[in-house]
PDB file of N, CA and C in Angstrom:
ATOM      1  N   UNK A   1     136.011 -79.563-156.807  1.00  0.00           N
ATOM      2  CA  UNK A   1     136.897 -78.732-156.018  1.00  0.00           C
ATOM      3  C   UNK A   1     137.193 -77.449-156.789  1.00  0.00           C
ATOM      4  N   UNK A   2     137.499 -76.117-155.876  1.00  0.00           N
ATOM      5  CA  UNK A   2     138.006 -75.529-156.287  1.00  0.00           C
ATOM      6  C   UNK A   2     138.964 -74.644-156.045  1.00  0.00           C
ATOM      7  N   UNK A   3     139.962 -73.873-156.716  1.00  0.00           N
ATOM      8  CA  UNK A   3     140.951 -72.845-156.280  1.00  0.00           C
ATOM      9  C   UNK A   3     141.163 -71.438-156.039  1.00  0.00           C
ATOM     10  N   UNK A   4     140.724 -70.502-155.136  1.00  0.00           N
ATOM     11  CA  UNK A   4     140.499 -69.794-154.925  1.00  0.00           C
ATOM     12  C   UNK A   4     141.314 -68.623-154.453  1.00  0.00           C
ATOM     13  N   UNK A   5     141.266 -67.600-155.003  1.00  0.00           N
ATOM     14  CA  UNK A   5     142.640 -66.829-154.848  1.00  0.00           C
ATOM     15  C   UNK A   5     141.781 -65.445-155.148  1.00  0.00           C
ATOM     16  N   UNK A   6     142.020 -64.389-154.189  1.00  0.00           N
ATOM     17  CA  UNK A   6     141.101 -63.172-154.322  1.00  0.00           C
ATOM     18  C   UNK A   6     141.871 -62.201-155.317  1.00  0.00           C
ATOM     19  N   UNK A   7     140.857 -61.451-155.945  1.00  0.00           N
ATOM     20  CA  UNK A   7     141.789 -60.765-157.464  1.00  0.00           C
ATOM     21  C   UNK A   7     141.610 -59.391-157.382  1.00  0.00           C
ATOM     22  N   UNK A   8     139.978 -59.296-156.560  1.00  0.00           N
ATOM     23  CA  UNK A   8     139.760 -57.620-156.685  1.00  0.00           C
ATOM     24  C   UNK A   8     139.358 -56.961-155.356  1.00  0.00           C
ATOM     25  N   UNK A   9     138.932 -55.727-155.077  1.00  0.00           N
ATOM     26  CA  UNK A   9     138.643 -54.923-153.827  1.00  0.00           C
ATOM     27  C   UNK A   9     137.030 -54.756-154.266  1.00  0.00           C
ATOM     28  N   UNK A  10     136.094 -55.154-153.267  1.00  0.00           N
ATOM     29  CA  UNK A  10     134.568 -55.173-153.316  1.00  0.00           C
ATOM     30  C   UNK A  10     134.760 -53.671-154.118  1.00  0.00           C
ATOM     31  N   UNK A  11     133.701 -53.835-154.363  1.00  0.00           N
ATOM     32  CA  UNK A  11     133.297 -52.586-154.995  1.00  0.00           C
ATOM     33  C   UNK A  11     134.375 -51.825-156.198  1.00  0.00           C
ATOM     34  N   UNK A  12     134.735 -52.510-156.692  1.00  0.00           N
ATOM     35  CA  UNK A  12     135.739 -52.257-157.836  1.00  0.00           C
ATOM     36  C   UNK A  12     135.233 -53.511-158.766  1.00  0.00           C
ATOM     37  N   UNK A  13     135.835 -52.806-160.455  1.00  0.00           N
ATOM     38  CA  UNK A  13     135.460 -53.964-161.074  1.00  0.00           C
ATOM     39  C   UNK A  13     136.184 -55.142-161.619  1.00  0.00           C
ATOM     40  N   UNK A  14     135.668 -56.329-161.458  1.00  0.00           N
ATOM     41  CA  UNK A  14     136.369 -57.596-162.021  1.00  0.00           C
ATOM     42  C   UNK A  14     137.018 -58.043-162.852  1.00  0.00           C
ATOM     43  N   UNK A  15     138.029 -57.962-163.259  1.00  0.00           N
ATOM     44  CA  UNK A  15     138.846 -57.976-164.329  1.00  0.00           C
ATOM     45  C   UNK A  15     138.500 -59.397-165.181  1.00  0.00           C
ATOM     46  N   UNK A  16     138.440 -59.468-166.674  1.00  0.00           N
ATOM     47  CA  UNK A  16     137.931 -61.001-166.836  1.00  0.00           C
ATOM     48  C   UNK A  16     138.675 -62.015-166.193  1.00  0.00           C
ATOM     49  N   UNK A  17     140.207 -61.816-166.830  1.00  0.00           N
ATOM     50  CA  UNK A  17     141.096 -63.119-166.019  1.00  0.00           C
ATOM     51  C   UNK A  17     142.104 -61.836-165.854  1.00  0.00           C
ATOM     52  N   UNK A  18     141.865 -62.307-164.276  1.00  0.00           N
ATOM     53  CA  UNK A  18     142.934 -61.296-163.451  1.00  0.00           C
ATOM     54  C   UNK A  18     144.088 -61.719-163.902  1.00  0.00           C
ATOM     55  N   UNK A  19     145.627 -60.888-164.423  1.00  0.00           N
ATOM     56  CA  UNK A  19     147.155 -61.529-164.272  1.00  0.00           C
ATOM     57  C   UNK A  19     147.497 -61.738-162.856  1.00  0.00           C
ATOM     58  N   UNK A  20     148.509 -62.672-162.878  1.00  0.00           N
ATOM     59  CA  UNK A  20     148.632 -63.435-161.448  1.00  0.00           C
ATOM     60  C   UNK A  20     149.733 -62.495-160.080  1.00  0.00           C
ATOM     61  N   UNK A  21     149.658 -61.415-160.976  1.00  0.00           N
ATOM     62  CA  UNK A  21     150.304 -60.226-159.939  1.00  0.00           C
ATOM     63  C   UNK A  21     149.288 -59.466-159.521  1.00  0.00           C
ATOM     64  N   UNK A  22     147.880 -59.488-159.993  1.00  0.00           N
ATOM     65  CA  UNK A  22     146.941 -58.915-159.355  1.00  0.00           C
ATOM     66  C   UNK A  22     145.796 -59.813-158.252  1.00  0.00           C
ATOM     67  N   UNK A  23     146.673 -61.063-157.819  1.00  0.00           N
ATOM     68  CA  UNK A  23     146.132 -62.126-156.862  1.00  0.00           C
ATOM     69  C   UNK A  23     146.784 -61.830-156.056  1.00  0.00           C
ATOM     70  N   UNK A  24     146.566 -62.205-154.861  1.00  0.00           N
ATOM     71  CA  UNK A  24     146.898 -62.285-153.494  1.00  0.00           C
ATOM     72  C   UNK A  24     147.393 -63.722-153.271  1.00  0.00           C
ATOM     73  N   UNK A  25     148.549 -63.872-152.859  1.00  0.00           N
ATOM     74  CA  UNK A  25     149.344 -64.955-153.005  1.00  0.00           C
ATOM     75  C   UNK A  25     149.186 -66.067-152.022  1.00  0.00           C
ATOM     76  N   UNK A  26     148.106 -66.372-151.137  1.00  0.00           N
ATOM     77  CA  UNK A  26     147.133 -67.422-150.537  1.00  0.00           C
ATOM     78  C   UNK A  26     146.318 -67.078-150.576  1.00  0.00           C
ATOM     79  N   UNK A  27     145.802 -68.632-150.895  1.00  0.00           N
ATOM     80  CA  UNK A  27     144.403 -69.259-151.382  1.00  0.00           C
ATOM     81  C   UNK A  27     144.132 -69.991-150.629  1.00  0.00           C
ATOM     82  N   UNK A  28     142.653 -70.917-151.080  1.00  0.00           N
ATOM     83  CA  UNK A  28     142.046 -71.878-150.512  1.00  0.00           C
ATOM     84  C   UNK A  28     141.926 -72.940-151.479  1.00  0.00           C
ATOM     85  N   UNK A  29     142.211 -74.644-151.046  1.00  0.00           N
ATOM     86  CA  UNK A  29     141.015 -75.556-152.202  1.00  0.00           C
ATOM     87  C   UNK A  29     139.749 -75.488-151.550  1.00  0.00           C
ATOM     88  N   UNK A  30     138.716 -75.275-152.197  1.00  0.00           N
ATOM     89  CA  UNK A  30     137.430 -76.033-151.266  1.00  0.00           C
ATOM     90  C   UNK A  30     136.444 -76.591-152.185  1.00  0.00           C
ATOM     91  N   UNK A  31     135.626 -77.314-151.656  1.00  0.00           N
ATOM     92  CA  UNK A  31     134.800 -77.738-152.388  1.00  0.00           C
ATOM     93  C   UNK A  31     133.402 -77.348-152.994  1.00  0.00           C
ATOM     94  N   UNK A  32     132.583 -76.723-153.687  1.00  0.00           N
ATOM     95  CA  UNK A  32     131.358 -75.617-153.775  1.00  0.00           C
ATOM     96  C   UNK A  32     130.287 -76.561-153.585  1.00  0.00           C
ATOM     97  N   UNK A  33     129.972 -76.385-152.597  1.00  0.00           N
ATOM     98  CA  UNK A  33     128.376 -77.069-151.972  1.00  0.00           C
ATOM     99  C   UNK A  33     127.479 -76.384-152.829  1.00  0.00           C
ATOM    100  N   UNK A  34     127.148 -75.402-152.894  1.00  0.00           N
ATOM    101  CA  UNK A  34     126.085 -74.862-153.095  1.00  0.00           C
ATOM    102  C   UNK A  34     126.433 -73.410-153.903  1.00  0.00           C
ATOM    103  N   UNK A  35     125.554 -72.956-155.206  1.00  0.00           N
ATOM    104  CA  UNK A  35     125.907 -72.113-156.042  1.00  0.00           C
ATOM    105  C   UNK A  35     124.350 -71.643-155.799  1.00  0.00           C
ATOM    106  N   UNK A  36     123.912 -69.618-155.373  1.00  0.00           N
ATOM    107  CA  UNK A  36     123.042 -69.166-155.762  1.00  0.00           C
ATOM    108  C   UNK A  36     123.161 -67.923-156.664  1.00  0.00           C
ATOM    109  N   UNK A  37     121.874 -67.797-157.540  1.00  0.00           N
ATOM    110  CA  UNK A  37     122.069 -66.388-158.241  1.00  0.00           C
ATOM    111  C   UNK A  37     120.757 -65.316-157.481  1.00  0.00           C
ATOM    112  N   UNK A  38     120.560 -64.592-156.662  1.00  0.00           N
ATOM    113  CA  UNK A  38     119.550 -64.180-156.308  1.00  0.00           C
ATOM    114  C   UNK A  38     119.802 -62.854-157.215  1.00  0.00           C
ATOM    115  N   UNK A  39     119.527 -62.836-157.605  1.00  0.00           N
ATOM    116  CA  UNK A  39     119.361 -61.638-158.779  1.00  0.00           C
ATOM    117  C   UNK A  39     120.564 -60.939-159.920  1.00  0.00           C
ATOM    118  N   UNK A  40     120.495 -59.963-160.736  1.00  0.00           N
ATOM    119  CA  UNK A  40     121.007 -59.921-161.554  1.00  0.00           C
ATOM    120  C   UNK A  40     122.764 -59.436-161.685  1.00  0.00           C
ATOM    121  N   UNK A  41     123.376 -59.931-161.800  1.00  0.00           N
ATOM    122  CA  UNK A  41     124.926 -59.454-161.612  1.00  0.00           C
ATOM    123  C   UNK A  41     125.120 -59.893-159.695  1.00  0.00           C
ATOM    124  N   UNK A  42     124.333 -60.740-159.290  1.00  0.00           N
ATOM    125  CA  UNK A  42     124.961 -61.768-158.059  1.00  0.00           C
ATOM    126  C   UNK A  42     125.125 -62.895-158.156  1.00  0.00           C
ATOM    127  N   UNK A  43     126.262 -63.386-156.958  1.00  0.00           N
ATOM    128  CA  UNK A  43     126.230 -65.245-157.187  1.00  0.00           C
ATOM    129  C   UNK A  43     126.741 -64.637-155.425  1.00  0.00           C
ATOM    130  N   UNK A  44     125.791 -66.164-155.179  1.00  0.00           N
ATOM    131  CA  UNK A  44     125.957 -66.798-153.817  1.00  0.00           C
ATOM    132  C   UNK A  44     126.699 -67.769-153.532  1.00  0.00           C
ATOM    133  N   UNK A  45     127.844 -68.093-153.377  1.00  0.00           N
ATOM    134  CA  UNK A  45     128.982 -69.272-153.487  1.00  0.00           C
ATOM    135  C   UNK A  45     128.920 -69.820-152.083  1.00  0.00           C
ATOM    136  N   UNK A  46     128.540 -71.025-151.794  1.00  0.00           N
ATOM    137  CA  UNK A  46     128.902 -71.789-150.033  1.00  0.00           C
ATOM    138  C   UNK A  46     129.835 -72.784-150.310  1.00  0.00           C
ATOM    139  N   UNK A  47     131.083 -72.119-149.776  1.00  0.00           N
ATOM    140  CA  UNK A  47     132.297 -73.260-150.083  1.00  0.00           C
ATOM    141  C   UNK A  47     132.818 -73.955-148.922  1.00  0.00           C
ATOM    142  N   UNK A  48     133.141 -75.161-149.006  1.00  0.00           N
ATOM    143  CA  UNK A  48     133.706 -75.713-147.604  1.00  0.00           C
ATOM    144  C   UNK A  48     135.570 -75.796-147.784  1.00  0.00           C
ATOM    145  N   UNK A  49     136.095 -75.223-147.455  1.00  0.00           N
ATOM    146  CA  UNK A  49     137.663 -75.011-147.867  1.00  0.00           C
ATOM    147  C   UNK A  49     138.258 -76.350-147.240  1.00  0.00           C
ATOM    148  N   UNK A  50     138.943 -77.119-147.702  1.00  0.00           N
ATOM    149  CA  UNK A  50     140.012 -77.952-147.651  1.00  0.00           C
ATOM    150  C   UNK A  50     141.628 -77.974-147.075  1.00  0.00           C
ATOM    151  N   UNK A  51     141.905 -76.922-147.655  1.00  0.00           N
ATOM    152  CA  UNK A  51     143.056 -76.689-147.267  1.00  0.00           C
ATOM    153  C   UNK A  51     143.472 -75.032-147.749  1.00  0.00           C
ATOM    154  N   UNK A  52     144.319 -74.429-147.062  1.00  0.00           N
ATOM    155  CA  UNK A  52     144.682 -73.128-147.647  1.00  0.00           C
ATOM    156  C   UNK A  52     146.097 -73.887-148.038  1.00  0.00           C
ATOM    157  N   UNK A  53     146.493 -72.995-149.031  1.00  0.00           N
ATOM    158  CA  UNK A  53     147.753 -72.798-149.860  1.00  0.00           C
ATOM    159  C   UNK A  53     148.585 -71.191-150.289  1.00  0.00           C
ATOM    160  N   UNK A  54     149.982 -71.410-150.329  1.00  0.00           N
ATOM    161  CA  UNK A  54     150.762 -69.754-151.030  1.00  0.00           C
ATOM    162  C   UNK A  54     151.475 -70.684-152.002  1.00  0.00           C
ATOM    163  N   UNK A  55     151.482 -69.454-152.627  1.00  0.00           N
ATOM    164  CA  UNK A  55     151.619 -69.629-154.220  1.00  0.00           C
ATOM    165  C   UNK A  55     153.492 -68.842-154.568  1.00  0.00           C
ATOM    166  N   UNK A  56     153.847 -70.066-154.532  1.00  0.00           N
ATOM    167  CA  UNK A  56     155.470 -69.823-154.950  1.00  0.00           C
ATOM    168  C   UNK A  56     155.835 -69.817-156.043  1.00  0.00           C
ATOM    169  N   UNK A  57     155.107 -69.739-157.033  1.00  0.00           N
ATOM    170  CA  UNK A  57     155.793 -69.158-158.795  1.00  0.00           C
ATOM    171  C   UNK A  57     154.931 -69.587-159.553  1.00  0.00           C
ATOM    172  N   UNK A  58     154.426 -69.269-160.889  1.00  0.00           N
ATOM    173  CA  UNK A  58     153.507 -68.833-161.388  1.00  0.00           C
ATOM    174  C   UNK A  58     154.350 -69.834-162.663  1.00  0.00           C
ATOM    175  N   UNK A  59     153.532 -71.010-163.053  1.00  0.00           N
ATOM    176  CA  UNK A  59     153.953 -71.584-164.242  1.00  0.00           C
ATOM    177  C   UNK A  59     153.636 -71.148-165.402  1.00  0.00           C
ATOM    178  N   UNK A  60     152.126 -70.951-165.610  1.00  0.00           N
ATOM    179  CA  UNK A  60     151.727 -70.254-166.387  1.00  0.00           C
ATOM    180  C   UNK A  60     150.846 -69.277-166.142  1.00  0.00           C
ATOM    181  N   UNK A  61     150.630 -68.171-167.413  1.00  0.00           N
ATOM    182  CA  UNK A  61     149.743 -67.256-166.687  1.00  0.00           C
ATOM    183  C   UNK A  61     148.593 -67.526-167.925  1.00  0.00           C
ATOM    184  N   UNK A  62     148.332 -67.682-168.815  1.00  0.00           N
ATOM    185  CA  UNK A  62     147.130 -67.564-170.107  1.00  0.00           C
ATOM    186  C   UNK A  62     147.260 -69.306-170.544  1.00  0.00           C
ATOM    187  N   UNK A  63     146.250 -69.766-171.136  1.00  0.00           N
ATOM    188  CA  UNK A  63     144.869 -69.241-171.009  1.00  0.00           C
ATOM    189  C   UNK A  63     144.800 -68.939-169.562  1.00  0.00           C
ATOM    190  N   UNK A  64     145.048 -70.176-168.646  1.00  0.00           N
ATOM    191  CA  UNK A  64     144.715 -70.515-167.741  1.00  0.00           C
ATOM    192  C   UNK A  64     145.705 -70.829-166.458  1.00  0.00           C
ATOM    193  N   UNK A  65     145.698 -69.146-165.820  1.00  0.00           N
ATOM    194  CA  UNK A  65     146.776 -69.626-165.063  1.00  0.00           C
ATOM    195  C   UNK A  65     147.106 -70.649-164.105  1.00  0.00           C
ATOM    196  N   UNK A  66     148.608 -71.545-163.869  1.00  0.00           N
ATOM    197  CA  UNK A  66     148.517 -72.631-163.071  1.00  0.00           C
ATOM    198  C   UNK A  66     149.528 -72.074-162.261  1.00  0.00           C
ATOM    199  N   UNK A  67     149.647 -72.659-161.039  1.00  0.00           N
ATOM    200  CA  UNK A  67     150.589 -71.690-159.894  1.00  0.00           C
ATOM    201  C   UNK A  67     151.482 -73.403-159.672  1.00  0.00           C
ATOM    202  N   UNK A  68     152.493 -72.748-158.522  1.00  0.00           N
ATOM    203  CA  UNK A  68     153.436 -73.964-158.136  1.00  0.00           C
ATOM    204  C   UNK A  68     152.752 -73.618-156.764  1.00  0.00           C
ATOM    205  N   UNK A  69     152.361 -73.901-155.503  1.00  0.00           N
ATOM    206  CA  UNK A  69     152.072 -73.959-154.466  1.00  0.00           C
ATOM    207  C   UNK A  69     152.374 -74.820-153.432  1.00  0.00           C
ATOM    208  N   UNK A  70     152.298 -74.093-151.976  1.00  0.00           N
ATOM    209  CA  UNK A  70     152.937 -74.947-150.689  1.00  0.00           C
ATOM    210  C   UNK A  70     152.137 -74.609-150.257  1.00  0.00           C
ATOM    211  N   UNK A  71     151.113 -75.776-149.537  1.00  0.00           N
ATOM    212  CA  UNK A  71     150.297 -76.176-148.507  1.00  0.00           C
ATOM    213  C   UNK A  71     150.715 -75.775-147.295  1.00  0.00           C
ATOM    214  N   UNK A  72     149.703 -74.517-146.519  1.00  0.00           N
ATOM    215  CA  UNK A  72     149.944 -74.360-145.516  1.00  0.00           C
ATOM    216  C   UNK A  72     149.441 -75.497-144.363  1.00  0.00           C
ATOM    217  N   UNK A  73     150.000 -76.054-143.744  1.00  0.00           N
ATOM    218  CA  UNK A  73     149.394 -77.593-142.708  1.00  0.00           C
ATOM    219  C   UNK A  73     148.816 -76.348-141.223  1.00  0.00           C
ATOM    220  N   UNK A  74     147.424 -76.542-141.230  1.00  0.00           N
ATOM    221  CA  UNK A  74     146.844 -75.533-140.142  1.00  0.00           C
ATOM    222  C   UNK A  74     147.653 -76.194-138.264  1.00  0.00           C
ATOM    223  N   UNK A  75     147.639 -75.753-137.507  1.00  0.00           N
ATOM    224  CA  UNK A  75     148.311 -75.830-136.414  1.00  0.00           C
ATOM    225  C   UNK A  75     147.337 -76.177-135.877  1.00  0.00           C
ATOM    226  N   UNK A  76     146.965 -76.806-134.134  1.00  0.00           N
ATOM    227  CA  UNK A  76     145.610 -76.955-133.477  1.00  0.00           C
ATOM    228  C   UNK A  76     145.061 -75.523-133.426  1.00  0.00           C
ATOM    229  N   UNK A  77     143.603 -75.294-133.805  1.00  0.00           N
ATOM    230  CA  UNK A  77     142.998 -73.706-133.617  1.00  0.00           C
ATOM    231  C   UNK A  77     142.381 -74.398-132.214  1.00  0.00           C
ATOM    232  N   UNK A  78     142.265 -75.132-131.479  1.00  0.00           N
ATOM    233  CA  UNK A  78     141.925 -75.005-129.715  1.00  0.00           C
ATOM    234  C   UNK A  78     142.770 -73.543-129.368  1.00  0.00           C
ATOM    235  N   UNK A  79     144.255 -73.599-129.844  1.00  0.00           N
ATOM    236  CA  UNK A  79     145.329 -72.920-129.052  1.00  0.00           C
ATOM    237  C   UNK A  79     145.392 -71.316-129.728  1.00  0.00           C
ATOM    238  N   UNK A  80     144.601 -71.356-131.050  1.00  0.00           N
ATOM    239  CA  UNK A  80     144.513 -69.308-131.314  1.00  0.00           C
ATOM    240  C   UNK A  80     142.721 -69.627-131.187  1.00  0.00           C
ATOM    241  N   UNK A  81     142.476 -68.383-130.455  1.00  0.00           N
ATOM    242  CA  UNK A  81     141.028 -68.370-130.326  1.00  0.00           C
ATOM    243  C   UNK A  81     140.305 -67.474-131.699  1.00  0.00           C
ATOM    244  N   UNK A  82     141.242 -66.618-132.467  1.00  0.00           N
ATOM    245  CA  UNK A  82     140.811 -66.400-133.482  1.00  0.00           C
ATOM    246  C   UNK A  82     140.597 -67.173-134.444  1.00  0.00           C
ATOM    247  N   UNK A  83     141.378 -67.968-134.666  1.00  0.00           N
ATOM    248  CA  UNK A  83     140.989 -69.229-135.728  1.00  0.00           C
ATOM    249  C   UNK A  83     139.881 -70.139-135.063  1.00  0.00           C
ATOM    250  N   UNK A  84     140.054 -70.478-133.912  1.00  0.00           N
ATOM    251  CA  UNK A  84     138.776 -71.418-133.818  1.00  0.00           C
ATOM    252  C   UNK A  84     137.263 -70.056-133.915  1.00  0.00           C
ATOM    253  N   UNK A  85     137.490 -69.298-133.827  1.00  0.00           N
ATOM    254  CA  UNK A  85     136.288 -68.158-134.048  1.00  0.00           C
ATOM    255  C   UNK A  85     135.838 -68.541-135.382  1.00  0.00           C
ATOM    256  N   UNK A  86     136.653 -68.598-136.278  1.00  0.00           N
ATOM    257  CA  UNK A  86     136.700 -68.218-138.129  1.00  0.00           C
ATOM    258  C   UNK A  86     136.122 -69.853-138.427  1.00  0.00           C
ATOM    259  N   UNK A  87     136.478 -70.835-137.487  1.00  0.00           N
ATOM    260  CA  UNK A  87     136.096 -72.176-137.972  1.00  0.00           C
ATOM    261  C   UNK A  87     134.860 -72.399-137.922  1.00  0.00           C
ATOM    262  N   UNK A  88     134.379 -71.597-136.418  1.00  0.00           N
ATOM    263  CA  UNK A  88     132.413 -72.504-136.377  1.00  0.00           C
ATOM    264  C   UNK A  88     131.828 -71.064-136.599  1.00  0.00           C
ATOM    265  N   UNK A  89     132.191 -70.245-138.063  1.00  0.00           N
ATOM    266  CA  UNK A  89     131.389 -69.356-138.459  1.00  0.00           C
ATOM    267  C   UNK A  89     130.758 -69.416-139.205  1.00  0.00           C
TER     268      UNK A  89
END
């Protein structure tokens, strides 16, 4: 599994370990099916997400930051047609 929390704007560069004020405060768990490198300075990530989560306080930040988090519980997506769009994409 993993935890996923976006840190940078495409085309800008990657900070090694982003500080946790430069994350966006929901995430995803998911699980990584499948890892590609098709060439040099790419990765191909196919993740199947689990659950999304927001991140309510920041326990630690170094080495390795760990967050306190609340599970967002998804609602039926039959009833927003945008979410069921985002599901069988």
């Amino acid at each position: 599994m993993a935890c996923a929390l976006d840190a940078w704007a495409p085309g800008t560069e990657m900070p090694a370990l982003p500080a946790p004020a430069d994350l966006y405060t929901v995430g995803v768990i998911a699980e990584v099916l499948q890892v590609a490198q098709p060439g040099p300075g790419l990765m191909h990530v196919l993740l199947a997400t689990q659950a999304r989560f927001r991140v309510r306080g920041w326990v630690q930040e170094r080495p390795v930051p760990i967050a306190r988090v609340e599970y967002m519980i998804e609602t039926d997506m039959t009833a927003n047609p945008d979410l069921k769009a985002y599901s069988v994409s």
